[in-house]
Protein backbone atom coordinates (compact mmCIF):
# COMPACT_ATOMS: atom_id res chain seq x y z
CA UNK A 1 -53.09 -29.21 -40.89
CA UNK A 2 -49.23 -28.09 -40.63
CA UNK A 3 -46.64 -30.72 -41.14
CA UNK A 4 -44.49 -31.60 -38.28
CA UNK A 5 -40.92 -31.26 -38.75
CA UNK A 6 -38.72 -34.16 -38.59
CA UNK A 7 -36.18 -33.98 -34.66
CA UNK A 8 -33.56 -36.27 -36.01
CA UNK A 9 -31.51 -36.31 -32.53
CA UNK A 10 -31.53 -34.20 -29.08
CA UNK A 11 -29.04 -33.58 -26.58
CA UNK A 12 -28.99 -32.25 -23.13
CA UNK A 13 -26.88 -29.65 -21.49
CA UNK A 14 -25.08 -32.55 -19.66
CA UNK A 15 -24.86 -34.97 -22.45
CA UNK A 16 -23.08 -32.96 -25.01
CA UNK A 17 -19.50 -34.31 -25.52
CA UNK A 18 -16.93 -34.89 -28.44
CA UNK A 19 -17.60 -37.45 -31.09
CA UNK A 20 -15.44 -39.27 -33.10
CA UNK A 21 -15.96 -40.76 -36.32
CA UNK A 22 -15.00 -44.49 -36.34
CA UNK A 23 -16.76 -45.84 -39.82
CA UNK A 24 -16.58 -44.04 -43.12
CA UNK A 25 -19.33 -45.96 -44.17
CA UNK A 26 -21.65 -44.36 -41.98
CA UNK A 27 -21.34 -40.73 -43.01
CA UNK A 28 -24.95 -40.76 -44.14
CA UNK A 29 -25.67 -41.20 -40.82
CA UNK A 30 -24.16 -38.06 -39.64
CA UNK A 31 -27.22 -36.05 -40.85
CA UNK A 32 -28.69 -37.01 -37.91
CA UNK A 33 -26.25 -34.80 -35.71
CA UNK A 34 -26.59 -31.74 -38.64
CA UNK A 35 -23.58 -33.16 -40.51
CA UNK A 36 -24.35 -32.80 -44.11
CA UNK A 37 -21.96 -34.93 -46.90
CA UNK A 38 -23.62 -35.82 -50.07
CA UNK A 39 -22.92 -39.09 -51.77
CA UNK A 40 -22.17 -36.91 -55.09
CA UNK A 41 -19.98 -34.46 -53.53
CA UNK A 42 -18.21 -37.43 -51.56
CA UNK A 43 -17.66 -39.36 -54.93
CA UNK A 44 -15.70 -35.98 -56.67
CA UNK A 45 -13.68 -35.66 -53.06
CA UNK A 46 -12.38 -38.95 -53.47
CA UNK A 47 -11.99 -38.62 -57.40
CA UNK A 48 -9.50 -35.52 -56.70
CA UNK A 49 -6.98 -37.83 -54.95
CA UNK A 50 -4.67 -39.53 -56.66
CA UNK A 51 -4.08 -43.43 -54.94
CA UNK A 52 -0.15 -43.43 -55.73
CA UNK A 53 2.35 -42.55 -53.02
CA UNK A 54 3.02 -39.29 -52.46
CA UNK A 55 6.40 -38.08 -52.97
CA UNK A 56 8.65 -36.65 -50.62
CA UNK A 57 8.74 -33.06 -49.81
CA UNK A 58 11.94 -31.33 -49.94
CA UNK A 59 11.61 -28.78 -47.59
CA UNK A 60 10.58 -29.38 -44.02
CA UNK A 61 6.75 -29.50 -43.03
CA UNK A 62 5.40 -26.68 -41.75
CA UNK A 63 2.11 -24.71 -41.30
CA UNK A 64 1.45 -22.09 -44.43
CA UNK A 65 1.39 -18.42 -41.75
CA UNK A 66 4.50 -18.07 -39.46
CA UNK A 67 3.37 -18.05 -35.84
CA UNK A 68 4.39 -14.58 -35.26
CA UNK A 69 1.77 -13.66 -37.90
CA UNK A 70 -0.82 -14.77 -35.96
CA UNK A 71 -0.27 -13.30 -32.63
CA UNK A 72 -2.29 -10.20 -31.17
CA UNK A 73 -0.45 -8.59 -28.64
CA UNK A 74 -2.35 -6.11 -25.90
CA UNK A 75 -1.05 -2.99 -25.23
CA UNK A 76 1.06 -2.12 -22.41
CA UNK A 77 2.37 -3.85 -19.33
CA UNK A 78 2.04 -5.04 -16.31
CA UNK A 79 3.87 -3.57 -13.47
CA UNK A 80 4.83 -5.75 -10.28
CA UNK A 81 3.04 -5.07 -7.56
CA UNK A 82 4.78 -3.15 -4.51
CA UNK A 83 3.28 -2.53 -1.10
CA UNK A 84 1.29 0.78 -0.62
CA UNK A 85 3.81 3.67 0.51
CA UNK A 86 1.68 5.21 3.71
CA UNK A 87 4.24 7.13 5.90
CA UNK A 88 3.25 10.33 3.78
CA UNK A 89 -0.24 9.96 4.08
CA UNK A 90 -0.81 8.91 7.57
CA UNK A 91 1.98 11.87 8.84
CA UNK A 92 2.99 13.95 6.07
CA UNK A 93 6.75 15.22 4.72
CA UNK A 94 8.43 18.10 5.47
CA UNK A 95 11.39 18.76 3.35
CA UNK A 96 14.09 20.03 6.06
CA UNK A 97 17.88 21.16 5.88
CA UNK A 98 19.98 19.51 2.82
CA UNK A 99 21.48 16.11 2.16
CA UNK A 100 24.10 16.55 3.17
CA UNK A 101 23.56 17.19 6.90
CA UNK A 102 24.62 15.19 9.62
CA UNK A 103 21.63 15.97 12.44
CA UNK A 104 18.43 17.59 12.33
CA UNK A 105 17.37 18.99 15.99
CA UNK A 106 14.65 20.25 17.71
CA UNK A 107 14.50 22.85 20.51
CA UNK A 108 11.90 21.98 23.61
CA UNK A 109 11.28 24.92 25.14
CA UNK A 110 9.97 24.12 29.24
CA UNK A 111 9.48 27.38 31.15
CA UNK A 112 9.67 27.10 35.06
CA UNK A 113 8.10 28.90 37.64
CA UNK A 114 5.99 28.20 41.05
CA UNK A 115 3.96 31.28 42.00
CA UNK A 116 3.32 31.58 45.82
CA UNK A 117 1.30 34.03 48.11
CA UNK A 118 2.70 37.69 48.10
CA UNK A 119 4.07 38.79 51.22
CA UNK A 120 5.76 42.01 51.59
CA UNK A 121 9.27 40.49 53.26
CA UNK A 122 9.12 37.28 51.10
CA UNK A 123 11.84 36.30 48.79
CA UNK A 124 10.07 37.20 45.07
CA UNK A 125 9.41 33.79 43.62
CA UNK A 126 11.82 33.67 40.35
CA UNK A 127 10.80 32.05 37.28
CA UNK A 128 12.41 30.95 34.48
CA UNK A 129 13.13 28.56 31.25
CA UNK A 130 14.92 25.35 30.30
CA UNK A 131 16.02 24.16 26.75
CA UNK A 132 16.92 20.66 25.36
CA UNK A 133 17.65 19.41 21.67
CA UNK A 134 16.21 16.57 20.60
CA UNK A 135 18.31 15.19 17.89
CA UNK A 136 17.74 12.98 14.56
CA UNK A 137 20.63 11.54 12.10
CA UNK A 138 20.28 11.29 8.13
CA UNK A 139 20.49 8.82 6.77
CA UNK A 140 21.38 8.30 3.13
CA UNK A 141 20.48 5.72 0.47
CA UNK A 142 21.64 5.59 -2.81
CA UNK A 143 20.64 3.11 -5.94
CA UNK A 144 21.71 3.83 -9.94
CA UNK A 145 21.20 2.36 -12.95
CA UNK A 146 23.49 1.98 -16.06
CA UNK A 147 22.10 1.57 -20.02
CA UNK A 148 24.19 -0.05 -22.48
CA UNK A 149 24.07 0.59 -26.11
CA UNK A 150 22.65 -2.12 -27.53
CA UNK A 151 20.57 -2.84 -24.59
CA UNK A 152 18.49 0.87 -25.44
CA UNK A 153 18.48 -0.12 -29.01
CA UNK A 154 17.03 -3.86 -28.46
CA UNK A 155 14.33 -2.58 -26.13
CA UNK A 156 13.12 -0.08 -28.06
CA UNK A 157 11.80 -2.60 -30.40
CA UNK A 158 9.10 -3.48 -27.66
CA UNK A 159 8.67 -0.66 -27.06
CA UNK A 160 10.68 0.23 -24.02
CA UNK A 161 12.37 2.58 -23.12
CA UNK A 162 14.72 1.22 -20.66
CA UNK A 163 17.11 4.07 -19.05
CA UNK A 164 13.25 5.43 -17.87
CA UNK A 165 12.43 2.29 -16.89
CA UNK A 166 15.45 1.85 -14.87
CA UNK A 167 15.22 5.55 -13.31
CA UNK A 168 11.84 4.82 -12.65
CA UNK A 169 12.48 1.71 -10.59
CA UNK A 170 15.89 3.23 -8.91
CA UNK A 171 12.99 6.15 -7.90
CA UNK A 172 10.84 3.24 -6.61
CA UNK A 173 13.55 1.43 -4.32
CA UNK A 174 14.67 4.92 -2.84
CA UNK A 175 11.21 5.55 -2.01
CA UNK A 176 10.69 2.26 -0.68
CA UNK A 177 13.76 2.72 1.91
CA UNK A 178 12.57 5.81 2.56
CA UNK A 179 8.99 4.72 3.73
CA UNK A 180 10.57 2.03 6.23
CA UNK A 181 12.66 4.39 7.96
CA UNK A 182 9.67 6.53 8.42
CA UNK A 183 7.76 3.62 10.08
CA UNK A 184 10.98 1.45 11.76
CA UNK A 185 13.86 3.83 11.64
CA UNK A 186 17.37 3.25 10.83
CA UNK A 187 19.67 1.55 13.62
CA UNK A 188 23.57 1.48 13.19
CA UNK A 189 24.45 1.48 16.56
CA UNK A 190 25.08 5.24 16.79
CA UNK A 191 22.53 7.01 15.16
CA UNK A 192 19.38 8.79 16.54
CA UNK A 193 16.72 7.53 13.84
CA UNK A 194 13.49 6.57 14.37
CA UNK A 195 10.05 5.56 13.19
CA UNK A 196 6.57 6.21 13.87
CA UNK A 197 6.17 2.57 15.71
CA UNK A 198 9.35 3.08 17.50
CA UNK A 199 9.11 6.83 18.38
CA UNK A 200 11.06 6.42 22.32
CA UNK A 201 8.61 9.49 23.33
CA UNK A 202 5.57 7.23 22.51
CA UNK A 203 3.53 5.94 25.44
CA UNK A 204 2.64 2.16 25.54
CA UNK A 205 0.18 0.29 24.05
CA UNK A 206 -3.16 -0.10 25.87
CA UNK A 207 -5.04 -3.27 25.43
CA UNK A 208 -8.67 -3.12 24.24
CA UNK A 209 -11.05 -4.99 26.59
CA UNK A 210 -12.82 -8.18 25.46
CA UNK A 211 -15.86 -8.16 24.17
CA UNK A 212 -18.85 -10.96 24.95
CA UNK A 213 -16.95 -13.54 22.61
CA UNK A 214 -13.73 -13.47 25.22
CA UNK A 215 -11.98 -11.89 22.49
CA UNK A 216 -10.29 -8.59 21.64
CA UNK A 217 -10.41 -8.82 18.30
CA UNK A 218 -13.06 -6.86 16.32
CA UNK A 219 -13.69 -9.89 14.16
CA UNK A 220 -15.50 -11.57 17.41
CA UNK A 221 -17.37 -8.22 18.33
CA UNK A 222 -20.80 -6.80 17.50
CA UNK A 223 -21.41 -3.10 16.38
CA UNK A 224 -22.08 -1.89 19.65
CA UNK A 225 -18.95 -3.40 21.29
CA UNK A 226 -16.71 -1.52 18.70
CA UNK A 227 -18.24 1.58 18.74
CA UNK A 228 -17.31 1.21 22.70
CA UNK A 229 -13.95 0.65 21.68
CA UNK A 230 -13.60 3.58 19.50
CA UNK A 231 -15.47 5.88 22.37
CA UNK A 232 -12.53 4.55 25.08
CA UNK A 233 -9.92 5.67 22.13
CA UNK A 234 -11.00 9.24 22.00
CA UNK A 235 -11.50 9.17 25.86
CA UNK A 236 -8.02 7.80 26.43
CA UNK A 237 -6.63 10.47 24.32
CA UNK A 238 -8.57 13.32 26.23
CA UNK A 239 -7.78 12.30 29.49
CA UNK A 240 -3.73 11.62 28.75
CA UNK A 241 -3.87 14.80 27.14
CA UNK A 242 -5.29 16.68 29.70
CA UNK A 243 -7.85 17.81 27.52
CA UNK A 244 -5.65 19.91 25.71
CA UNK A 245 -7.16 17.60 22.66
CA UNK A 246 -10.47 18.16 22.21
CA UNK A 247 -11.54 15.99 19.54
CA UNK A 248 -14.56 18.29 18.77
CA UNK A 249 -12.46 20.51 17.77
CA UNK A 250 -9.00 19.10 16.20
CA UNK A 251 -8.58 16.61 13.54
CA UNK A 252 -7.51 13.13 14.60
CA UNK A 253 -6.57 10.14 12.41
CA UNK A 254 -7.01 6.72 13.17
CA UNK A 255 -4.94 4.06 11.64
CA UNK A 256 -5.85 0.70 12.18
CA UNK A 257 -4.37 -2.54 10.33
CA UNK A 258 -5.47 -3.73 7.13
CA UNK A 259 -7.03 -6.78 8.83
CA UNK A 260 -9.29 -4.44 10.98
CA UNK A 261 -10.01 -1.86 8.57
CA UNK A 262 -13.14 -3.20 7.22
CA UNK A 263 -15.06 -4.58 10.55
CA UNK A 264 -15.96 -0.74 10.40
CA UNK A 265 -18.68 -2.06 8.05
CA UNK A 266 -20.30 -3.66 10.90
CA UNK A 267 -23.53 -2.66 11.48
CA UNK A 268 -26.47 -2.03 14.01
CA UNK A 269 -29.69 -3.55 14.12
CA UNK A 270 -31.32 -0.36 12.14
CA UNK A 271 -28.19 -1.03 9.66
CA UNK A 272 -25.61 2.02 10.92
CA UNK A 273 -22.00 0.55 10.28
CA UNK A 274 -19.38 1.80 12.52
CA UNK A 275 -18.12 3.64 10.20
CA UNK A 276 -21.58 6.06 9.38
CA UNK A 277 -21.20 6.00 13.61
CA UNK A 278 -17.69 7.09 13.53
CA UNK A 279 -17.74 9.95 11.34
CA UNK A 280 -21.57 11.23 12.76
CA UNK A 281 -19.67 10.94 16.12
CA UNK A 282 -16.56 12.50 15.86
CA UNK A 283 -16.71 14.27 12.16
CA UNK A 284 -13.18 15.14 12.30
CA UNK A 285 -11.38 11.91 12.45
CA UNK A 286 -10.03 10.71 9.32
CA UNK A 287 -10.15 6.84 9.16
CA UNK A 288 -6.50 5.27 7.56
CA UNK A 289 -4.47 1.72 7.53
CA UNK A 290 -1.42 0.32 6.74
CA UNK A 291 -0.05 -2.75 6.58
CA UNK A 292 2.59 -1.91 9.13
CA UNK A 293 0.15 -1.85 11.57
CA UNK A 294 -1.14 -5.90 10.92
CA UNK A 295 0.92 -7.76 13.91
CA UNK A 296 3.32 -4.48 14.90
CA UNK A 297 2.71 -5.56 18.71
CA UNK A 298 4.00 -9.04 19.34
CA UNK A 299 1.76 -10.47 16.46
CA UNK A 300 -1.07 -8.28 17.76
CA UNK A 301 -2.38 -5.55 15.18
CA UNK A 302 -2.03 -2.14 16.54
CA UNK A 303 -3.95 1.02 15.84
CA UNK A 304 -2.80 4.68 16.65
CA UNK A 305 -5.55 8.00 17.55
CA UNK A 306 -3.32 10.92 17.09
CA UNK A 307 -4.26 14.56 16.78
CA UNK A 308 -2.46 15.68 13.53
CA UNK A 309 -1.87 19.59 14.83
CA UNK A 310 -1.96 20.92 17.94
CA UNK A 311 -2.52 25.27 17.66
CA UNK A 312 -2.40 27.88 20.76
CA UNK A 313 -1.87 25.10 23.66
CA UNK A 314 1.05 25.62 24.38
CA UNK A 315 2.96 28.98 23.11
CA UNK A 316 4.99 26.93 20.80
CA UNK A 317 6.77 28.97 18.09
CA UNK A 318 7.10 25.79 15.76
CA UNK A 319 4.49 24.73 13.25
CA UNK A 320 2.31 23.01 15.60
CA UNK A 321 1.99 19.21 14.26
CA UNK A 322 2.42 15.82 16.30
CA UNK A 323 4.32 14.37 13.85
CA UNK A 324 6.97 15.45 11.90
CA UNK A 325 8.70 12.80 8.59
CA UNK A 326 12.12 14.70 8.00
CA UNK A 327 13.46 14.42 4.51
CA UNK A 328 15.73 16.77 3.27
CA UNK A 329 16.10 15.10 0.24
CA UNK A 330 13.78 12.72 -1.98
CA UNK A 331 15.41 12.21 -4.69
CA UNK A 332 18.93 13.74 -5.52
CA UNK A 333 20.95 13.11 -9.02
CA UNK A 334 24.51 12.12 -7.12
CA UNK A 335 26.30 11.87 -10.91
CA UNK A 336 26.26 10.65 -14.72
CA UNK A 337 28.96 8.60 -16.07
CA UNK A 338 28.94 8.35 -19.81
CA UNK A 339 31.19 5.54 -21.29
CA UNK A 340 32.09 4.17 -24.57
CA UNK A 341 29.06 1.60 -24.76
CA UNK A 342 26.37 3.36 -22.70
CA UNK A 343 26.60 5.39 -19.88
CA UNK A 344 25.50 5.23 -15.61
CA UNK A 345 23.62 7.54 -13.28
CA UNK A 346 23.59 7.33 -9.39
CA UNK A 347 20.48 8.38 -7.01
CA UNK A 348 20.35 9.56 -3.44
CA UNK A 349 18.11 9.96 -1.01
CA UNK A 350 17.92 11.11 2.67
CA UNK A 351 15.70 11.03 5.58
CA UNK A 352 15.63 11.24 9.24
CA UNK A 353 12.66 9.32 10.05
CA UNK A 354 10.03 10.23 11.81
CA UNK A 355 9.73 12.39 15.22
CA UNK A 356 7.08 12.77 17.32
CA UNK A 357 7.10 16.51 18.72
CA UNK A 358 3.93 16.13 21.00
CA UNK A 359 3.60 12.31 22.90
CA UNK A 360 1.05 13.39 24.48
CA UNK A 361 -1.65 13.87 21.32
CA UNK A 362 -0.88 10.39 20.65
CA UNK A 363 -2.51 7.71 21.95
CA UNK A 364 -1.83 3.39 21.31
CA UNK A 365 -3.70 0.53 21.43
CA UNK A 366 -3.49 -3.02 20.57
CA UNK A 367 -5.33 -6.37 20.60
CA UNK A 368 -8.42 -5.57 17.42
């Protein structure tokens, strides 16, 4: 019959915890918690110590490795976090005129006319045309950066390389400006420069109606009361429109907030989300946010159903879209400056916001 082996001690999960050794007498005993010290080996530890004083060191106590020996350092950094840039994405860029222009216009073309019944001794009905220029200002912002000598030389031992760094963050702000004026305009007190929430061609918001909950927010309504929702979007924009949008045909966006975005995962009781709904429904919307959007209306969030271009409706001569981001310039070297101990470089940009050239293929709503 096999032996049993010897359980000198057990401990539970929960009854683990640090020991600490109060009696040097009892160091047989610590066998019983797999600490091993022979009496031999004990007796040549203590042999190998001298009992006189020992003497003073003369330098100062320290460990035997330098800390900076020790350390492991992981490669890379990490950036700061900036908010999302969405102006391009939700309406595009077109790169019009140069910096330095003052205005960038467009013509509206309205032709006139009111046929009437022919009659021989009539007056012949006349008809005609009617122009007017709709006008934006540049606007100009400008950020540099300036590298010193020993500054390069220092940050290259961490490896950085700072005048990229810099031109890379100078980049960053100028695109940063450049993105509010394309949602909020510019305002000076003169200037004709606006944004894609403060368009003055854009029609007003419409409030969504309350679901069962007495609330108009999405976050207090069921699948099938935000699929309604979306339906009286796309219905809204076909009946302002005149059905000169037919969302059949021509892609739309949607933007909603970044607080609404993701009740599109709602779903049915066969498990359809709103989204699957959405893009079965109407398979050429495209489905964006931004975080311009979250509170835009009085602390409401806002979202926008625009059609993005707008062909053969019209007998326009110009390229057709709704919305138009004017930038003649992203990113323009102004000058570099070299001095004694380093040298400076200055940045420009310029924009003219955003313009809506068709108010009516845009349509506004608030309250999700």
């Amino acid at each position: 019959m096999s032996q049993q082996s010897t359980q000198y001690s057990s401990l539970g999960p929960r009854d683990v915890r640090a020991l600490m050794l109060k009696d040097a007498k009892a160091y047989r005993s610590l066998g019983r918690i797999g600490i091993h010290i022979g009496g031999d080996n004990l007796r040549r530890m203590m042999n190998g110590i001298g009992m006189d004083a020992l003497p003073n060191m003369v330098t100062t106590p320290s460990i035997a490795t330098p800390e900076q020996f020790l350390q492991n350092w992981l490669p890379g950094f990490v950036a700061a976090l900036t908010t999302p840039r969405e102006i391009d994405n939700l309406i595009g860029i077109a790169t019009v005129g140069e910096w330095e222009d003052e205005e960038v216009i467009q013509g509206i073309l309205e032709m006139t006319g009111n046929a009437r019944v022919y009659a021989d001794y009539t007056n012949i009905p006349m008809s005609s045309w009617n122009l007017n220029f709709e006008r934006r200002t540049v606007v100009r912002f400008e950020e540099g950066m300036g590298v010193g000598v020993l500054e390069e030389k220092r940050a290259a031992r961490v490896r950085m390389n700072s005048a990229a760094t810099k031109r890379s963050a100078a980049s960053t702000s100028l695109e940063i400006n450049r993105n509010k004026v394309g949602f909020y305009g510019y305002n000076n007190g003169t200037n004709r420069t606006y944004g894609m929430m403060n368009e003055p061609s854009l029609f007003p918001y419409i409030t969504l109606p309350a679901g069962l909950s007495g609330d108009t927010k999405w976050k207090s309504k069921t699948y099938l009361e935000i699929t309604a929702d979306i339906r009286f979007m796309f219905s809204t924009l076909r009946q302002q429109s005149k059905n000169t949008i037919k969302v059949e045909k021509h892609q739309t966006t949607m933007c909603v907030s970044i607080a609404s975005i993701d009740y599109l995962s709602v779903t049915s009781e066969t498990g359809k989300s709103v989204r699957e709904w959405l893009k079965e429904t109407y398979p050429n919307c495209r489905i964006e946010c931004a975080d311009e959007f979250d509170g835009a209306n009085g602390g409401e969030d806002v979202v926008y159903l625009y059609a993005e271009v707008v062909e053969g409706a019209d007998g326009s001569t110009d390229d057709n879209r709704v919305w138009v981001q004017i930038v003649p310039s992203k990113f323009q070297v102004i000058g570099v400056e070299q001095k004694a101990k380093g040298y400076a470089e200055d940045y420009s940009n310029a924009t003219a916001g955003a313009m809506l050239k068709r108010p009516y293929a845009v349509a506004r709503f608030t309250g999700q």
